[in-house]
PDB file of N, CA and C in Angstrom:
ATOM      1  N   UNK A   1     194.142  75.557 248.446  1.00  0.00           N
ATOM      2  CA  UNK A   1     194.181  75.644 246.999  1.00  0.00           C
ATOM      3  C   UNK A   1     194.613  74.293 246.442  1.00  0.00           C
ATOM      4  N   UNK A   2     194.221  74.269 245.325  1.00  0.00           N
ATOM      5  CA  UNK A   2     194.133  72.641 244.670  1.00  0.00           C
ATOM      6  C   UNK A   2     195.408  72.364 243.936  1.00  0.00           C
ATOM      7  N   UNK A   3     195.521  70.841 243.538  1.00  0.00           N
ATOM      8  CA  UNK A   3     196.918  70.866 242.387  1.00  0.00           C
ATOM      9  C   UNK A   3     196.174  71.589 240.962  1.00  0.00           C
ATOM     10  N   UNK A   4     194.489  71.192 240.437  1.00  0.00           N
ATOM     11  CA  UNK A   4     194.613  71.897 239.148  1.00  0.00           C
ATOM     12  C   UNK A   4     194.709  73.709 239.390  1.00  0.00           C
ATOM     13  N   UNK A   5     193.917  74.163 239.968  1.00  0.00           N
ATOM     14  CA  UNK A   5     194.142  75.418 240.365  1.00  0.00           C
ATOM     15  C   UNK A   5     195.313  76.368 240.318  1.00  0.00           C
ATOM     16  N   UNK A   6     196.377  75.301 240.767  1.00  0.00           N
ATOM     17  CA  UNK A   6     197.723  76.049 241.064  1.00  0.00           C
ATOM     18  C   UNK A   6     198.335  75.797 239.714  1.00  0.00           C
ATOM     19  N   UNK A   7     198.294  75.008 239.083  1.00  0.00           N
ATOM     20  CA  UNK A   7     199.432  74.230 238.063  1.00  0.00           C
ATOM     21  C   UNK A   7     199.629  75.245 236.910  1.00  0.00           C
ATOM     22  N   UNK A   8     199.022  76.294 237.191  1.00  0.00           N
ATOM     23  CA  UNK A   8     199.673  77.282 236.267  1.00  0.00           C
ATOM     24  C   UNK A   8     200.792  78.264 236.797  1.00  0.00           C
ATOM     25  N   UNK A   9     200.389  78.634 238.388  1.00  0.00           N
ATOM     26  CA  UNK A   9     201.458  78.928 239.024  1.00  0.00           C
ATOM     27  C   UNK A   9     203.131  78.061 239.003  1.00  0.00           C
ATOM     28  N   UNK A  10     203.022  76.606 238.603  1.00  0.00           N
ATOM     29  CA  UNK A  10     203.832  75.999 239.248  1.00  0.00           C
ATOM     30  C   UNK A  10     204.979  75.744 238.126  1.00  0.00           C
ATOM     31  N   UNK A  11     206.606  76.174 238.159  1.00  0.00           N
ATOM     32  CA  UNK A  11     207.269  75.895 237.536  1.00  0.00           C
ATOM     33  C   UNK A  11     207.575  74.757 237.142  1.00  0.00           C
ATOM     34  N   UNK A  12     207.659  73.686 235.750  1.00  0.00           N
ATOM     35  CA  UNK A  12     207.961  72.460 235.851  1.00  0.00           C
ATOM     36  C   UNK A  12     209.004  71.985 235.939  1.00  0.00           C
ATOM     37  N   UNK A  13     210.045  72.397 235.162  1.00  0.00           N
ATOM     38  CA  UNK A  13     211.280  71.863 235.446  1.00  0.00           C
ATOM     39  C   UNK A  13     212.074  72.966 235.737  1.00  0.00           C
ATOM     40  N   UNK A  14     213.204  72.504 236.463  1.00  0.00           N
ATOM     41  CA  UNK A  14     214.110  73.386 237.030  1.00  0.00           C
ATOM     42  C   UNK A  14     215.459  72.547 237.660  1.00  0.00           C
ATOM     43  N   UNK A  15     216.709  73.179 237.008  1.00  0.00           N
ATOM     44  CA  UNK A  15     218.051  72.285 237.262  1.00  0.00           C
ATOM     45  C   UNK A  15     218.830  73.035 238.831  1.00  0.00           C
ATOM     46  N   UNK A  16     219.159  71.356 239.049  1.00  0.00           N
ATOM     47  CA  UNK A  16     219.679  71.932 240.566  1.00  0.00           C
ATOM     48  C   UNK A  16     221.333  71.332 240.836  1.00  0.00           C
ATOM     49  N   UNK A  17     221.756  71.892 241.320  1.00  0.00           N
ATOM     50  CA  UNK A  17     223.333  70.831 241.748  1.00  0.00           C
ATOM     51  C   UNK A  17     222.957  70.231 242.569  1.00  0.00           C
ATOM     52  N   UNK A  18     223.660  69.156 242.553  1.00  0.00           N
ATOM     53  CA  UNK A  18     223.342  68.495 243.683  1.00  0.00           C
ATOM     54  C   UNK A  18     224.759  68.289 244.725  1.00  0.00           C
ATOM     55  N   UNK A  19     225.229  67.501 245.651  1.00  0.00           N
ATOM     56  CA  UNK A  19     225.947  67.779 246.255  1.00  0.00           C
ATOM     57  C   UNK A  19     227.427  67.067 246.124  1.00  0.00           C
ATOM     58  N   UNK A  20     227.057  66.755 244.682  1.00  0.00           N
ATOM     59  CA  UNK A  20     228.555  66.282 243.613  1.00  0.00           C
ATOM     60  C   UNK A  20     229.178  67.537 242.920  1.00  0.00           C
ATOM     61  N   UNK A  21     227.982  68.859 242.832  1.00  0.00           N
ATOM     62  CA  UNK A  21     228.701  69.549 241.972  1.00  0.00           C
ATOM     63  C   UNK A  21     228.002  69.919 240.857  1.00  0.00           C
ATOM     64  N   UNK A  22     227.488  68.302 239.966  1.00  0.00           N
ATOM     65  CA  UNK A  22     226.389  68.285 238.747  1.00  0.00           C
ATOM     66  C   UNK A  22     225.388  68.709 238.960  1.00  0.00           C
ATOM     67  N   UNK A  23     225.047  69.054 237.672  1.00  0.00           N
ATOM     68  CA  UNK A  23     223.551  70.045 237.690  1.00  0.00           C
ATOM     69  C   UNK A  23     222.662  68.464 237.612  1.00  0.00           C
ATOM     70  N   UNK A  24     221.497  68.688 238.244  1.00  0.00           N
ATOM     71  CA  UNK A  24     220.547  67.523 238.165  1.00  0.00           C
ATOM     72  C   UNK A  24     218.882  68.331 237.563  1.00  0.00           C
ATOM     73  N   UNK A  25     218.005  67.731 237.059  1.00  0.00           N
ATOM     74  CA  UNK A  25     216.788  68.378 236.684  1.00  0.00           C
ATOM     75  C   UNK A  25     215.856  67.605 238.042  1.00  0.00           C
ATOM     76  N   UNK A  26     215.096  68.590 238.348  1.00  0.00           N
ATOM     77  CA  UNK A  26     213.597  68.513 239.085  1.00  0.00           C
ATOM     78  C   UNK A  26     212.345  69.101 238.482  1.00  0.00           C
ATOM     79  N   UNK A  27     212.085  68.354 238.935  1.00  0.00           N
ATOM     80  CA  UNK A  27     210.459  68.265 238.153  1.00  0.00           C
ATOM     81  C   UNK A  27     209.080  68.857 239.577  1.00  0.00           C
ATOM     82  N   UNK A  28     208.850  69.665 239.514  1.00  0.00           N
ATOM     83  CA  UNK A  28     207.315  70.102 240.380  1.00  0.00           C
ATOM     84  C   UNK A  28     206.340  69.246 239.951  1.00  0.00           C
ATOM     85  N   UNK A  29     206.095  68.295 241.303  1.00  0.00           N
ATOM     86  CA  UNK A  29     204.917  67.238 241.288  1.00  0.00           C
ATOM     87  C   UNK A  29     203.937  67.798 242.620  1.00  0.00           C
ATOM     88  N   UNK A  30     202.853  67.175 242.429  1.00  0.00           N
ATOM     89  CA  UNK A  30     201.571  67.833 243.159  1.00  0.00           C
ATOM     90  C   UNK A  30     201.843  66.072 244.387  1.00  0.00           C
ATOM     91  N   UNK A  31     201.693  66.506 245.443  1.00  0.00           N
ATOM     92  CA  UNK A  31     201.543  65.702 246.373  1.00  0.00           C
ATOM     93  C   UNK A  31     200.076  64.864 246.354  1.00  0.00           C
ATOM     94  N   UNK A  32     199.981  63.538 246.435  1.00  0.00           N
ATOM     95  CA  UNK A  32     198.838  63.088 246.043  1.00  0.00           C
ATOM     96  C   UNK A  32     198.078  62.849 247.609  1.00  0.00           C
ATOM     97  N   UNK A  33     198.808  63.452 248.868  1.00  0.00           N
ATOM     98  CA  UNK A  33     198.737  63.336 249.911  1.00  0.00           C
ATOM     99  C   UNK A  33     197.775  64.546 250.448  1.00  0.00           C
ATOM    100  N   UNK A  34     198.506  65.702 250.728  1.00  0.00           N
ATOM    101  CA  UNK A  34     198.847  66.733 251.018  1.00  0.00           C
ATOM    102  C   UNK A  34     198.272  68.052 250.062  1.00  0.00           C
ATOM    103  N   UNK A  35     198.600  67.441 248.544  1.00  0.00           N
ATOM    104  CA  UNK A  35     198.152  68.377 247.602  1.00  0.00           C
ATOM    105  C   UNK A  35     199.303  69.819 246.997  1.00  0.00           C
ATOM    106  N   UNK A  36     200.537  69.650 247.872  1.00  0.00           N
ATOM    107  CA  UNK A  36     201.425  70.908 247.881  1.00  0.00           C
ATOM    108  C   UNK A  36     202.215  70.219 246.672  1.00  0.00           C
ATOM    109  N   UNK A  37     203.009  71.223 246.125  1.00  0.00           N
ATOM    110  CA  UNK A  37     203.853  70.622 244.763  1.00  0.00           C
ATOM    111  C   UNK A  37     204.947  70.949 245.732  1.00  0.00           C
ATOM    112  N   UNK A  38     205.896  69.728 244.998  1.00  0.00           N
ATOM    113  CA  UNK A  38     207.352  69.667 245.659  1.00  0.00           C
ATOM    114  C   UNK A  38     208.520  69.593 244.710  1.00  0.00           C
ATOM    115  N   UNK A  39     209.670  69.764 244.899  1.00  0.00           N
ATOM    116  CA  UNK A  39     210.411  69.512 243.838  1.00  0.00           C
ATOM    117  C   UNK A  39     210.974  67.960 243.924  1.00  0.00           C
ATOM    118  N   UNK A  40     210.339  66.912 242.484  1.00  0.00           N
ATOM    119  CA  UNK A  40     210.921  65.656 242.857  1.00  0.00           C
ATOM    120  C   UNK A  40     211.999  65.457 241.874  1.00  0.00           C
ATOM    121  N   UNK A  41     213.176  64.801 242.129  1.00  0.00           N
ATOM    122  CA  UNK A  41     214.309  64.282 241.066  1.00  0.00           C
ATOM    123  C   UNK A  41     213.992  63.146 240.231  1.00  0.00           C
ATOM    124  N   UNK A  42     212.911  62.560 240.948  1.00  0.00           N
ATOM    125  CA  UNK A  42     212.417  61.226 240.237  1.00  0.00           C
ATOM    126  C   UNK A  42     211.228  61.029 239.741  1.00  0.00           C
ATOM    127  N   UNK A  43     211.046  61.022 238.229  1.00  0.00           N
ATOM    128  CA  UNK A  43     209.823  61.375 237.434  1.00  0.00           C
ATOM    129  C   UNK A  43     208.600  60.791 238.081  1.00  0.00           C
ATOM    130  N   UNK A  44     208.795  59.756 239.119  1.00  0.00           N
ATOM    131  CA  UNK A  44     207.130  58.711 239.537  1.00  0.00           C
ATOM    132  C   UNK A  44     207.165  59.148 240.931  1.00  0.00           C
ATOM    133  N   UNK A  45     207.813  60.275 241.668  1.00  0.00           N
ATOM    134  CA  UNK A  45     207.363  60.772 243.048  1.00  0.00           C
ATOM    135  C   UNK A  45     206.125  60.868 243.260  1.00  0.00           C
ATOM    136  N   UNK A  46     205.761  60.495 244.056  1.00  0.00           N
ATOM    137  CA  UNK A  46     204.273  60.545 244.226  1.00  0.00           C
ATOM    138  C   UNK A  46     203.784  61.726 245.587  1.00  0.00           C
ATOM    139  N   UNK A  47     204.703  61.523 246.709  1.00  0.00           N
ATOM    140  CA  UNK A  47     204.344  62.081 247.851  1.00  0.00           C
ATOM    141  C   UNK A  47     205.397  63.158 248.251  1.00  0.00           C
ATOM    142  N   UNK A  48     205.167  64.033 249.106  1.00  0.00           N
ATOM    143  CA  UNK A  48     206.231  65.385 249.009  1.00  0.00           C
ATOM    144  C   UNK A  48     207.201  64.955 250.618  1.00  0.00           C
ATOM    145  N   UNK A  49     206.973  64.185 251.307  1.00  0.00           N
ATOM    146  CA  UNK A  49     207.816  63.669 252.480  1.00  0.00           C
ATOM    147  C   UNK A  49     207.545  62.237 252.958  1.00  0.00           C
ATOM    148  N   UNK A  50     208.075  61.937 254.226  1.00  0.00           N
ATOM    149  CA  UNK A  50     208.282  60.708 254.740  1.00  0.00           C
ATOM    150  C   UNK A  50     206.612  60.837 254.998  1.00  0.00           C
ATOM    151  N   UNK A  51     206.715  61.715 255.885  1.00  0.00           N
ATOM    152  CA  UNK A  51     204.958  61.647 256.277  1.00  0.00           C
ATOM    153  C   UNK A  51     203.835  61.357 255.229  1.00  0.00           C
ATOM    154  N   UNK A  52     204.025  61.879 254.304  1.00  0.00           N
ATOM    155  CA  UNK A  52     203.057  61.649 253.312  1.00  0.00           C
ATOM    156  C   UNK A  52     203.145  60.605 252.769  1.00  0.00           C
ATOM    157  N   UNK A  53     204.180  59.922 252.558  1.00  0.00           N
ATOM    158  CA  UNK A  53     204.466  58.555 251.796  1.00  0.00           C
ATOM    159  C   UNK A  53     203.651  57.445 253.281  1.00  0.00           C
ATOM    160  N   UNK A  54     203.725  57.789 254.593  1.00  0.00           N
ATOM    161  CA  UNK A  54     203.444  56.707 255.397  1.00  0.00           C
ATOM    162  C   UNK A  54     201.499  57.010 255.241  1.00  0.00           C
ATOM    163  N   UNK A  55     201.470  58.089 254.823  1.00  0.00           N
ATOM    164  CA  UNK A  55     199.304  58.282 255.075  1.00  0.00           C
ATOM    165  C   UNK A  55     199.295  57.761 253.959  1.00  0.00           C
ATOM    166  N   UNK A  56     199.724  58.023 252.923  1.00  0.00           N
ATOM    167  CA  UNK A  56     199.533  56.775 251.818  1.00  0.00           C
ATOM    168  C   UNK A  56     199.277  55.590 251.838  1.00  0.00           C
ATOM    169  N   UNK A  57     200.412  55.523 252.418  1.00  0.00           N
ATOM    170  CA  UNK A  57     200.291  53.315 252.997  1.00  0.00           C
ATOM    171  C   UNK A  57     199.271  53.615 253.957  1.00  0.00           C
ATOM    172  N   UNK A  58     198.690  54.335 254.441  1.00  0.00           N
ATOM    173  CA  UNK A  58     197.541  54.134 255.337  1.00  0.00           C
ATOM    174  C   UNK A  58     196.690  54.238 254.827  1.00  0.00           C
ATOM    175  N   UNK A  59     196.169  54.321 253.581  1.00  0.00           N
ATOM    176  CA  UNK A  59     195.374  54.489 252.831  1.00  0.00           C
ATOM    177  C   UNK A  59     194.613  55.829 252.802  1.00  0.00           C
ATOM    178  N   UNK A  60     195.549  56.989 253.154  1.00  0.00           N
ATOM    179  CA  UNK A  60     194.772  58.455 252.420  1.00  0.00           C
ATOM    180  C   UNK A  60     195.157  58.956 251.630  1.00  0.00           C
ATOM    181  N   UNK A  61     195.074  58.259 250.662  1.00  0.00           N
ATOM    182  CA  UNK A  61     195.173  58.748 249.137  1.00  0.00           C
ATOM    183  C   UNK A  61     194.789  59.984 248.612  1.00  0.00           C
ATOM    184  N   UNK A  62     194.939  61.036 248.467  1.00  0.00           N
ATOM    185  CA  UNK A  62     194.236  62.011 248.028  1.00  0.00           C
ATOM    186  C   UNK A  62     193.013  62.488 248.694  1.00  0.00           C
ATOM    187  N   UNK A  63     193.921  62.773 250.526  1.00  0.00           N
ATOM    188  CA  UNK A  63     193.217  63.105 251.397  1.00  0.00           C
ATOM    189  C   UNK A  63     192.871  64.601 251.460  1.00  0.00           C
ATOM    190  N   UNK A  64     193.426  65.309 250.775  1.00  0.00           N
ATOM    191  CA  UNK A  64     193.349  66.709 250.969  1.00  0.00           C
ATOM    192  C   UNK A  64     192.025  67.390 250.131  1.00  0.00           C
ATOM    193  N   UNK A  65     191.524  65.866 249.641  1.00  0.00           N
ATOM    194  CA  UNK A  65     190.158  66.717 248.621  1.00  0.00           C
ATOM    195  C   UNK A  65     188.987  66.858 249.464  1.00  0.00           C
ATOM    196  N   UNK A  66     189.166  66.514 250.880  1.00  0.00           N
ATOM    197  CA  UNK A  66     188.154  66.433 251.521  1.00  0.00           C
ATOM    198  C   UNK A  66     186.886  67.800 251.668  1.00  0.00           C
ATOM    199  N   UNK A  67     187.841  68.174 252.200  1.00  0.00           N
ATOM    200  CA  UNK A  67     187.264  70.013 251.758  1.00  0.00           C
ATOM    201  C   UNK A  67     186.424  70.679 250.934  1.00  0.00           C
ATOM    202  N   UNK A  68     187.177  70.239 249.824  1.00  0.00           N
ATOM    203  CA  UNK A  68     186.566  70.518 248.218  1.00  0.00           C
ATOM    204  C   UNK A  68     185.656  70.481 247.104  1.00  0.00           C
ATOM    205  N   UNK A  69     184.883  71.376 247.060  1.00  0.00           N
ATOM    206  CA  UNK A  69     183.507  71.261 246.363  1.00  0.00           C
ATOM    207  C   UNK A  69     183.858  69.919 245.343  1.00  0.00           C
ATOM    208  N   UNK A  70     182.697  69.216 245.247  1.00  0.00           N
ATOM    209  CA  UNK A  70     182.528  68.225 244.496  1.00  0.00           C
ATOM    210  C   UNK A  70     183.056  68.029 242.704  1.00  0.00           C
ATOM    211  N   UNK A  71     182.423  69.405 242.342  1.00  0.00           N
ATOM    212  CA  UNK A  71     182.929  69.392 240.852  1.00  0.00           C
ATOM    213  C   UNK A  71     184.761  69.288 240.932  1.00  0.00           C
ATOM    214  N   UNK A  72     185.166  70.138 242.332  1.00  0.00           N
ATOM    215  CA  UNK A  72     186.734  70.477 241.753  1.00  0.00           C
ATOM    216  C   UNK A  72     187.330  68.638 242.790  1.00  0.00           C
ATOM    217  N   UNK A  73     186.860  68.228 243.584  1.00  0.00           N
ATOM    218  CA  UNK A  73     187.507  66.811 243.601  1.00  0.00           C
ATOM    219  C   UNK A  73     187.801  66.400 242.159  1.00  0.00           C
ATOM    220  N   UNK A  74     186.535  66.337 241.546  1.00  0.00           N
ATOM    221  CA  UNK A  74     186.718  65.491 240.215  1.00  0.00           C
ATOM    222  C   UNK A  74     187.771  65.644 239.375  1.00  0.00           C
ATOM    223  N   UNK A  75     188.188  67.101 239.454  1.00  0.00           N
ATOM    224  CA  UNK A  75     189.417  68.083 238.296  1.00  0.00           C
ATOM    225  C   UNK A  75     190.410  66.791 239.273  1.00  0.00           C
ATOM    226  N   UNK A  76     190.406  66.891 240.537  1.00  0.00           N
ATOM    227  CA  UNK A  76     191.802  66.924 240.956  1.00  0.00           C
ATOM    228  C   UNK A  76     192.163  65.427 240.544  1.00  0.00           C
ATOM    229  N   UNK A  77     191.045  64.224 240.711  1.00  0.00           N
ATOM    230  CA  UNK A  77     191.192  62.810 240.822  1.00  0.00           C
ATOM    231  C   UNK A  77     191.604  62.599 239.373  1.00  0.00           C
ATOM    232  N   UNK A  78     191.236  63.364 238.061  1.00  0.00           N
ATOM    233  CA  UNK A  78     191.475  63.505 237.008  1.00  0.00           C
ATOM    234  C   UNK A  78     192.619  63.875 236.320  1.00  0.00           C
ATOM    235  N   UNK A  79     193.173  64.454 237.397  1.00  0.00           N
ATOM    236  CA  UNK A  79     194.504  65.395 236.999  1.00  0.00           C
ATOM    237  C   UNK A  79     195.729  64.024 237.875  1.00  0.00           C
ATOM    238  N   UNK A  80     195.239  63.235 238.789  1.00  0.00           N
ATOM    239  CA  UNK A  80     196.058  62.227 239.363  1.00  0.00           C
ATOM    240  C   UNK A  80     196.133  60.986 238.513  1.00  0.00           C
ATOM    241  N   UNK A  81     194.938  61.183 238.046  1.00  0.00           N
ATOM    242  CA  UNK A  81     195.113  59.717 237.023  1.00  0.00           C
ATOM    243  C   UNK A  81     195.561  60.055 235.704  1.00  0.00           C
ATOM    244  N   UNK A  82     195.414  61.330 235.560  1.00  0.00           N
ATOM    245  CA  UNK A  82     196.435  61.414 234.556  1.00  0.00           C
ATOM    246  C   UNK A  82     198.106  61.362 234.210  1.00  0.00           C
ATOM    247  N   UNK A  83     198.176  62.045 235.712  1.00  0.00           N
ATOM    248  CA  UNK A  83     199.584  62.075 235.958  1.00  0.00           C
ATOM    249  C   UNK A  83     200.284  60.270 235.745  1.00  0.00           C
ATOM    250  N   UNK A  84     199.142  59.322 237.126  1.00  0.00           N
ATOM    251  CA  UNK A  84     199.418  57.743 236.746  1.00  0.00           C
ATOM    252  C   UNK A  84     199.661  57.556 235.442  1.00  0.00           C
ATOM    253  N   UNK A  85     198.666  57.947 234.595  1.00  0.00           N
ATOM    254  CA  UNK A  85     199.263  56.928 233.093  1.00  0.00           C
ATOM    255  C   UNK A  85     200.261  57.790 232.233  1.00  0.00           C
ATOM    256  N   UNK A  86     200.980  58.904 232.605  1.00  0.00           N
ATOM    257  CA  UNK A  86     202.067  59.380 232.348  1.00  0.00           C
ATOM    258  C   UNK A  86     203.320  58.855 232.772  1.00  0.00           C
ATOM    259  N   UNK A  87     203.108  58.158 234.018  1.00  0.00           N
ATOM    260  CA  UNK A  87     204.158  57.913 235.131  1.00  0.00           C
ATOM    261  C   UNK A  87     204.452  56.330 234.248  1.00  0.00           C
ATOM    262  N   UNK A  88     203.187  55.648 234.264  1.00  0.00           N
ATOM    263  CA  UNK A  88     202.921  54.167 233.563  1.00  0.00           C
ATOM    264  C   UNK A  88     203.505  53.871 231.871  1.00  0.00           C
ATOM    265  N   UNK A  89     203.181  55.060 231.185  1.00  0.00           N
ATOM    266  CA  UNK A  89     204.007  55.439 229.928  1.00  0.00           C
ATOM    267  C   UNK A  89     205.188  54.918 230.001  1.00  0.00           C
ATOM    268  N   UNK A  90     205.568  55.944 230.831  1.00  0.00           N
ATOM    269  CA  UNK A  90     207.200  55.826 230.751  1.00  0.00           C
ATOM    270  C   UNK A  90     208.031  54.980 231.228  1.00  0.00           C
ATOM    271  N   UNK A  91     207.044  54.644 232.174  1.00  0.00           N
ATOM    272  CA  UNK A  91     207.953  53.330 232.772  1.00  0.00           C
ATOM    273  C   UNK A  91     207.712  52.071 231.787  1.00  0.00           C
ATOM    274  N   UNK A  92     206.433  52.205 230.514  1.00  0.00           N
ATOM    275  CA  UNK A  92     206.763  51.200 229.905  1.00  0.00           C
ATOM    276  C   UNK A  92     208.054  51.120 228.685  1.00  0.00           C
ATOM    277  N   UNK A  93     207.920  52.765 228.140  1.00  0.00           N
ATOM    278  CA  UNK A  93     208.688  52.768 227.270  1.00  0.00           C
ATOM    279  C   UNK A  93     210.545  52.286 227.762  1.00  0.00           C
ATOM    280  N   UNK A  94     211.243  52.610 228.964  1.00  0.00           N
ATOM    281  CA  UNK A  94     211.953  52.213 229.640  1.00  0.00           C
ATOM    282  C   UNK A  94     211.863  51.291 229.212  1.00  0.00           C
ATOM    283  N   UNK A  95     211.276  50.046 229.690  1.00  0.00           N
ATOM    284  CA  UNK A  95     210.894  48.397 229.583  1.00  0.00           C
ATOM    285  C   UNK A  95     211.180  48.089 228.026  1.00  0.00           C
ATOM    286  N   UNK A  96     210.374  48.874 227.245  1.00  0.00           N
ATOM    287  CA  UNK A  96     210.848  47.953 226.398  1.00  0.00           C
ATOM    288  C   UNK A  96     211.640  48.330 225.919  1.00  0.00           C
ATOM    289  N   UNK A  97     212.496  49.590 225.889  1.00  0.00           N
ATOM    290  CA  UNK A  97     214.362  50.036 225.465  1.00  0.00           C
ATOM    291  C   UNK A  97     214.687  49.153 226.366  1.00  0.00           C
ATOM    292  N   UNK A  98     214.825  48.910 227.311  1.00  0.00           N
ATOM    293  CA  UNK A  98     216.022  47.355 228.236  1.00  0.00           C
ATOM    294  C   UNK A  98     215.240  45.858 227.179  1.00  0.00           C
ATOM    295  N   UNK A  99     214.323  45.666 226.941  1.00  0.00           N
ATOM    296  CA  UNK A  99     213.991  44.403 226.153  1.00  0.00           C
ATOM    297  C   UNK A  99     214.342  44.274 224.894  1.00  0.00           C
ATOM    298  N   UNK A 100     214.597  45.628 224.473  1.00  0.00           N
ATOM    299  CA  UNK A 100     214.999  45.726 222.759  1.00  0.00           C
ATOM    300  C   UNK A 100     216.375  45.663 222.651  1.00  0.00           C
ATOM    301  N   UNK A 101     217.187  45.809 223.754  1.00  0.00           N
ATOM    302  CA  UNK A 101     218.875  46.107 224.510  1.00  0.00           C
ATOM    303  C   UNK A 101     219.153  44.522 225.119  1.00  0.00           C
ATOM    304  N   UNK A 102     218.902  43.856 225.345  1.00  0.00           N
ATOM    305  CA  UNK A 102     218.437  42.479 226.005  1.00  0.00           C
ATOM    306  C   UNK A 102     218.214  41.854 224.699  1.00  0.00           C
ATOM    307  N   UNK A 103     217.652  41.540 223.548  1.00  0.00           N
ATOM    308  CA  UNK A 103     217.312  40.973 222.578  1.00  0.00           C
ATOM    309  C   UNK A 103     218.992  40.962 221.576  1.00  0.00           C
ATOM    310  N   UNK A 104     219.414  42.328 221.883  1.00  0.00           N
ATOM    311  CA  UNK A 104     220.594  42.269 220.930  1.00  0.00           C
ATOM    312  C   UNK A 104     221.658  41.664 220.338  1.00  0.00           C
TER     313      UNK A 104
END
């Protein structure tokens, strides 16, 4: 089963303690590896383990569409690049709150 397929199943945020005590928020991200949603703490997670982060650097990017009828690759490569310029957003808006904080 796919990341668009599922993403209605999939809870988005959800607060966790962590092992200070504090509640921390996680976010359900779709593995761009693997395809499984994981819970990440860090809004630009990309991969759901060590393993998946190393087929990445090996270049299998969004190996799990192999399978997958043609029309629904497209949902999924669509739904990754969307996620990218969400991820890219924010990391600009960041940038320029530290440049506007930096200017002061």
């Amino acid at each position: 089963m796919s990341c668009v397929s599922r993403i209605v199943d999939c809870p988005t945020l959800t607060s966790v303690t962590n092992r200070w005590g504090t509640a921390t928020k996680t976010v359900s991200l779709c593995c761009r590896v693997c395809g499984r949603y994981f819970p990440a703490s860090r809004f630009d997670a990309l991969t759901c383990s060590s393993t998946c982060r190393q087929r990445l650097r090996r270049g299998q990017d969004l190996a799990y569409l192999n399978g997958l009828p043609e029309r629904q690759q497209q949902a999924e490569r669509e739904f990754h690049a969307a996620n990218d310029r969400l991820i890219a957003a924010h990391r600009n808006a960041g940038a320029a709150k530290h440049k506007v904080r930096d200017l002061k």
